[in-house]
C-alpha atoms as a PDB file:
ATOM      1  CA  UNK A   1       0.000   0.000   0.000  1.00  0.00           C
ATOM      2  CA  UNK A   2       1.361   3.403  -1.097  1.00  0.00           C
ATOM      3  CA  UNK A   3       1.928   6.033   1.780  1.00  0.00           C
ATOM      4  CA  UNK A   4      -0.836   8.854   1.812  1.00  0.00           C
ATOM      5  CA  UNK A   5       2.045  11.280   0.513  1.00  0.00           C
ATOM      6  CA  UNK A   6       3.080   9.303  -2.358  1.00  0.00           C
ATOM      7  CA  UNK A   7      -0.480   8.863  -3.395  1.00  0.00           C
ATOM      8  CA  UNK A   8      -1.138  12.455  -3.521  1.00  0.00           C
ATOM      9  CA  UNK A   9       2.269  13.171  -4.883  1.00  0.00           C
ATOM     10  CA  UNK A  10       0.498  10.635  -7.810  1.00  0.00           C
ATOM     11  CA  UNK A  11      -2.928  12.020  -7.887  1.00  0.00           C
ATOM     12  CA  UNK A  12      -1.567  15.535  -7.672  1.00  0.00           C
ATOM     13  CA  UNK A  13       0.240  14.734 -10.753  1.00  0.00           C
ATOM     14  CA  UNK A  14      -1.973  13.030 -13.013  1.00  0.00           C
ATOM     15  CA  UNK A  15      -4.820  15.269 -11.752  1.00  0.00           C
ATOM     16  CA  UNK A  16      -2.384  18.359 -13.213  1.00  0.00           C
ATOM     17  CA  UNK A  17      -1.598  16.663 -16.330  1.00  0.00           C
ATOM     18  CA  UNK A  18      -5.465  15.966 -17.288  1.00  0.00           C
ATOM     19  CA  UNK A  19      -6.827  19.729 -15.995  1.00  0.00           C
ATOM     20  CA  UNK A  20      -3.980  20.553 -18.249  1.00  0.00           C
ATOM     21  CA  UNK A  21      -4.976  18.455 -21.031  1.00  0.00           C
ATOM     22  CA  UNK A  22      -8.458  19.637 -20.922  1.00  0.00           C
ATOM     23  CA  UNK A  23      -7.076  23.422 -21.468  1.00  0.00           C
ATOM     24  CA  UNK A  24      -4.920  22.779 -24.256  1.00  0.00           C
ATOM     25  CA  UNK A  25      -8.240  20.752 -25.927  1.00  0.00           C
ATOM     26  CA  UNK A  26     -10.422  23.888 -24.332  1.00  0.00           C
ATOM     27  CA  UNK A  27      -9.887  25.808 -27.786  1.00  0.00           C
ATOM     28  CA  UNK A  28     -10.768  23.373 -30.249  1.00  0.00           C
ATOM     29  CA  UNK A  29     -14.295  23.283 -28.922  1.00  0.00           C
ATOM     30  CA  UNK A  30     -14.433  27.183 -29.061  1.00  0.00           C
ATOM     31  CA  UNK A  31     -13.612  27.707 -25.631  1.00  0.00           C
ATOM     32  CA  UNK A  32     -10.728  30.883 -25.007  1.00  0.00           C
ATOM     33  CA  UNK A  33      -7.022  29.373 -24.488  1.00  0.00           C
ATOM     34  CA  UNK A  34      -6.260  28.904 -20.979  1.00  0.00           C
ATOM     35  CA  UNK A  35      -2.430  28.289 -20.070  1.00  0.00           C
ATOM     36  CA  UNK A  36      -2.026  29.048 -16.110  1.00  0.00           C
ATOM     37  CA  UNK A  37       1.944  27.812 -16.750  1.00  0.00           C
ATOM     38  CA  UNK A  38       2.049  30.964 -19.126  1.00  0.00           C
ATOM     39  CA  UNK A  39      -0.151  33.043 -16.676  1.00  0.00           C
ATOM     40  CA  UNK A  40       2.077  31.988 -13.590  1.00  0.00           C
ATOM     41  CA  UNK A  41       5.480  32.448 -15.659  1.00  0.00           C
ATOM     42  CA  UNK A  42       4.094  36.226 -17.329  1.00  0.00           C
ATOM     43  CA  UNK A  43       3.164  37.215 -13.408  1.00  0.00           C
ATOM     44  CA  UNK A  44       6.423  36.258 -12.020  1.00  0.00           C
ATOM     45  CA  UNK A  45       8.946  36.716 -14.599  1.00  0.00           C
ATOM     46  CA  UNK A  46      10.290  33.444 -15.279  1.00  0.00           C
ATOM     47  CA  UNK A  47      10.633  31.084 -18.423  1.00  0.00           C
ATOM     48  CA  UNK A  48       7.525  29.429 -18.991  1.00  0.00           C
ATOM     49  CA  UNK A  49       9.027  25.845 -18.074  1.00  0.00           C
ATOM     50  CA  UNK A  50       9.284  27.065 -14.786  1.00  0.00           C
ATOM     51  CA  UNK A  51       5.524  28.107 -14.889  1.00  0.00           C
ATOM     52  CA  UNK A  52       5.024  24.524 -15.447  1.00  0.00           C
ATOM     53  CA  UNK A  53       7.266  23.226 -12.889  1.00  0.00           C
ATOM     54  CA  UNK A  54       5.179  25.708 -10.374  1.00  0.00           C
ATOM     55  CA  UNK A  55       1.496  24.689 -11.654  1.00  0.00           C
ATOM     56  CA  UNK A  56       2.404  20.641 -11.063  1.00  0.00           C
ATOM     57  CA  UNK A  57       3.565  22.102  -7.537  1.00  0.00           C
ATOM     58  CA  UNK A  58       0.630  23.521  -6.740  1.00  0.00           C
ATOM     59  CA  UNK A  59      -1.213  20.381  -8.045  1.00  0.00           C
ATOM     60  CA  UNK A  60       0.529  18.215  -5.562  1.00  0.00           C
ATOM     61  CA  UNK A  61       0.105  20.518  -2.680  1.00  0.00           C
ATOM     62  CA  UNK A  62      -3.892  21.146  -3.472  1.00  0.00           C
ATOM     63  CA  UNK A  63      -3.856  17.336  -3.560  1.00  0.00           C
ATOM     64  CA  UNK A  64      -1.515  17.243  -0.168  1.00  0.00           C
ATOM     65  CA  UNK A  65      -4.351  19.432   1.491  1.00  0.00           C
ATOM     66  CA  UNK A  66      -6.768  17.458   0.106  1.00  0.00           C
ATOM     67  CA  UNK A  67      -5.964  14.309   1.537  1.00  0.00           C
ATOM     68  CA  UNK A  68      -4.510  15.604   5.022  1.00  0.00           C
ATOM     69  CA  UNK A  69      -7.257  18.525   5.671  1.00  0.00           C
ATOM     70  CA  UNK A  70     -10.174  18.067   3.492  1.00  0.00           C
ATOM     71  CA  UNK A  71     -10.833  14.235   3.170  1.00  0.00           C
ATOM     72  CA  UNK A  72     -10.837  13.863   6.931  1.00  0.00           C
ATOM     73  CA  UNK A  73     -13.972  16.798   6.700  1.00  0.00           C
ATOM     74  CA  UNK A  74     -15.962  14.769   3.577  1.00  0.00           C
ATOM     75  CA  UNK A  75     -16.182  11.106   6.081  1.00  0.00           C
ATOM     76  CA  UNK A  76     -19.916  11.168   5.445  1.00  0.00           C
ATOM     77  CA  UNK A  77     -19.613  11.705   1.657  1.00  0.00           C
ATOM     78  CA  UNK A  78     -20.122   9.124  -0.088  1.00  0.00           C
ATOM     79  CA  UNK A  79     -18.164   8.172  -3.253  1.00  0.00           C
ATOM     80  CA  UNK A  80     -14.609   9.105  -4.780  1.00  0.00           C
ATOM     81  CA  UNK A  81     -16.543  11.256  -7.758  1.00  0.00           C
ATOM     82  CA  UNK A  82     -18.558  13.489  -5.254  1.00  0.00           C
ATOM     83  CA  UNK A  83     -15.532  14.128  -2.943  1.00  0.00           C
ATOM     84  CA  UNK A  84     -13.462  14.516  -6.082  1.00  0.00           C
ATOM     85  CA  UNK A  85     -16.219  17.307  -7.116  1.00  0.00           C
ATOM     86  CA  UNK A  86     -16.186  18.963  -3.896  1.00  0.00           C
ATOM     87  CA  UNK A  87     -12.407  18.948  -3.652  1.00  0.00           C
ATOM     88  CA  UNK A  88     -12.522  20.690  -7.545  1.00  0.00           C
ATOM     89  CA  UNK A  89     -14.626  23.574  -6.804  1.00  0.00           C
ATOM     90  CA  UNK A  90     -12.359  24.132  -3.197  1.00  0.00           C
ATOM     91  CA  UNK A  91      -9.571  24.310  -5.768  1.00  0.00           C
ATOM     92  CA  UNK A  92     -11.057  26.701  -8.011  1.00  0.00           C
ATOM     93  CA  UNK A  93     -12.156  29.137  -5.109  1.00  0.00           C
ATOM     94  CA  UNK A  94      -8.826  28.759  -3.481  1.00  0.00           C
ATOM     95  CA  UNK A  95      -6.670  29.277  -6.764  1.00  0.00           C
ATOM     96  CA  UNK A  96      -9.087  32.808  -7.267  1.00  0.00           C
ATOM     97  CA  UNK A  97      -7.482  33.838  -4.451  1.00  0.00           C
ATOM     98  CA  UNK A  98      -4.360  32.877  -4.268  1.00  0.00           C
ATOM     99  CA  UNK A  99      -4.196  34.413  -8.121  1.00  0.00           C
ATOM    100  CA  UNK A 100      -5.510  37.884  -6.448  1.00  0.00           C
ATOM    101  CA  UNK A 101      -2.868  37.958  -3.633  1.00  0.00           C
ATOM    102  CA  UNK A 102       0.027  37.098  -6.121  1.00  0.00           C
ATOM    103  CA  UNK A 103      -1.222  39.493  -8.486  1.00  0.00           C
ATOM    104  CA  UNK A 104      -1.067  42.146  -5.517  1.00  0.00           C
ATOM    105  CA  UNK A 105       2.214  40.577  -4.313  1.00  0.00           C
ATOM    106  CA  UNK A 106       3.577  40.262  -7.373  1.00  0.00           C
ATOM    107  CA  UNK A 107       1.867  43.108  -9.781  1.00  0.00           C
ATOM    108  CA  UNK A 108      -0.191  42.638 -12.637  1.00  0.00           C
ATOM    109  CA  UNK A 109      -1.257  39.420 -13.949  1.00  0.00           C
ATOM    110  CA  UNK A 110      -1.401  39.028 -17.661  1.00  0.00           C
ATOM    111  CA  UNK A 111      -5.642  39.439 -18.368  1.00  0.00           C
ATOM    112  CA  UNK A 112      -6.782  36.801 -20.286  1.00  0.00           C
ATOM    113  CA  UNK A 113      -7.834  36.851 -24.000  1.00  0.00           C
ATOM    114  CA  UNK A 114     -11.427  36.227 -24.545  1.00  0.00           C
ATOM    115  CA  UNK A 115     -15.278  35.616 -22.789  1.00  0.00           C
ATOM    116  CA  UNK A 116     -14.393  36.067 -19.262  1.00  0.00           C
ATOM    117  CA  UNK A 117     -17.250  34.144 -18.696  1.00  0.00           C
ATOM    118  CA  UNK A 118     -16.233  30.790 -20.822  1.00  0.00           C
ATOM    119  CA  UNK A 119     -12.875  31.478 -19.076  1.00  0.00           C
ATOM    120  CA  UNK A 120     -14.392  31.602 -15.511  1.00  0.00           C
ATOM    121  CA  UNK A 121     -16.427  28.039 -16.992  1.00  0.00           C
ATOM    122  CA  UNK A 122     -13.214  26.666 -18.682  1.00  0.00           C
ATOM    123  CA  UNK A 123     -11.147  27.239 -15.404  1.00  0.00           C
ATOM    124  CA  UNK A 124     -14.020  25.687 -13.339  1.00  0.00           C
ATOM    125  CA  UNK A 125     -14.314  22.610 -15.910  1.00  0.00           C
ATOM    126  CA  UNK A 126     -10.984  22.056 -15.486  1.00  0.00           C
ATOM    127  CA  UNK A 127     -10.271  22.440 -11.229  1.00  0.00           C
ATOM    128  CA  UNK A 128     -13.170  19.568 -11.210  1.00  0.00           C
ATOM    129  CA  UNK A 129     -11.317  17.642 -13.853  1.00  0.00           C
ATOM    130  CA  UNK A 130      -8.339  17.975 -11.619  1.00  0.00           C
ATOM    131  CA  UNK A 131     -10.660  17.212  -8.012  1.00  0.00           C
ATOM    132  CA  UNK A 132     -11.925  14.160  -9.340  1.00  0.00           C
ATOM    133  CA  UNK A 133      -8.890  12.630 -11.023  1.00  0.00           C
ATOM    134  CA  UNK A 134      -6.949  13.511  -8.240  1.00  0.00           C
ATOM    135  CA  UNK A 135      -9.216  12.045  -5.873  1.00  0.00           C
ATOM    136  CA  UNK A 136      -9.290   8.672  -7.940  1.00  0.00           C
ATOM    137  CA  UNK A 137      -6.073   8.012  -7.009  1.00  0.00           C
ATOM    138  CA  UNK A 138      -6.231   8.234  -2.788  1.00  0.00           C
ATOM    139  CA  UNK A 139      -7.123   5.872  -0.814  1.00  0.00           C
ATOM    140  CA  UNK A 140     -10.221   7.312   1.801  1.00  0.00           C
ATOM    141  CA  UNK A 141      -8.769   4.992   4.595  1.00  0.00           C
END
């Protein structure tokens, strides 16, 4: 059985790579582009590879404070999926504002091109693609 860390370390991976997936596939259905490694990279001045090193990071510590804080919270709720929802809209309210402190911390973050509302329904689409993947892959006991 795989330690609690290493399966989030897993989940918080894989749970990265398909929210990612799902933004890079985003356009093709005539939603706007959505690249948070760009977004990340623009705000803080760095190469975009390192925008991608710091959105996986973030994935495995949402996933980290998934399985230590909020999965001992959701006992009563039944089923991986749900929790995995529940877990993807925390994520997307948390990462709101966390991206509204950097962009104070850190100055101006680059606005998005296009329908802020299919970006707002993009970015949700894709933290629940992330909360449920990512929960798929810890064990609740």
């Amino acid at each position: 059985m795989k330690t609690k860390i290493t399966q989030a370390v897993i989940g918080g991976v894989i749970g990265t790579a398909a929210m990612s997936l799902i933004m890079f596939v985003a356009p093709m259905m005539g939603m706007p582009k959505m690249n948070p490694a760009e977004m990340l990279s623009g705000m803080m001045g760095v190469p975009v590879s390192i925008g991608w090193v710091m959105h996986f990071m973030i994935g495995i510590i949402f996933t980290l404070m998934y399985v230590f804080l909020l999965l001992p919270i959701l006992k009563k709720v039944k089923g991986k999926v749900l929790k995995g929802i529940i877990f993807g809209i925390a994520a997307f309210v948390f990462a709101q504002i966390a991206m509204a402190v950097m962009g104070a911390m850190f100055g101006e973050i680059p606005a998005p091109e296009g329908n802020m509302a299919l970006i707002a329904i993009g970015s949700i689409v894709g933290h629940l693609v992330f909360g449920v993947v990512a929960a798929l892959f810890v064990a609740e006991k």
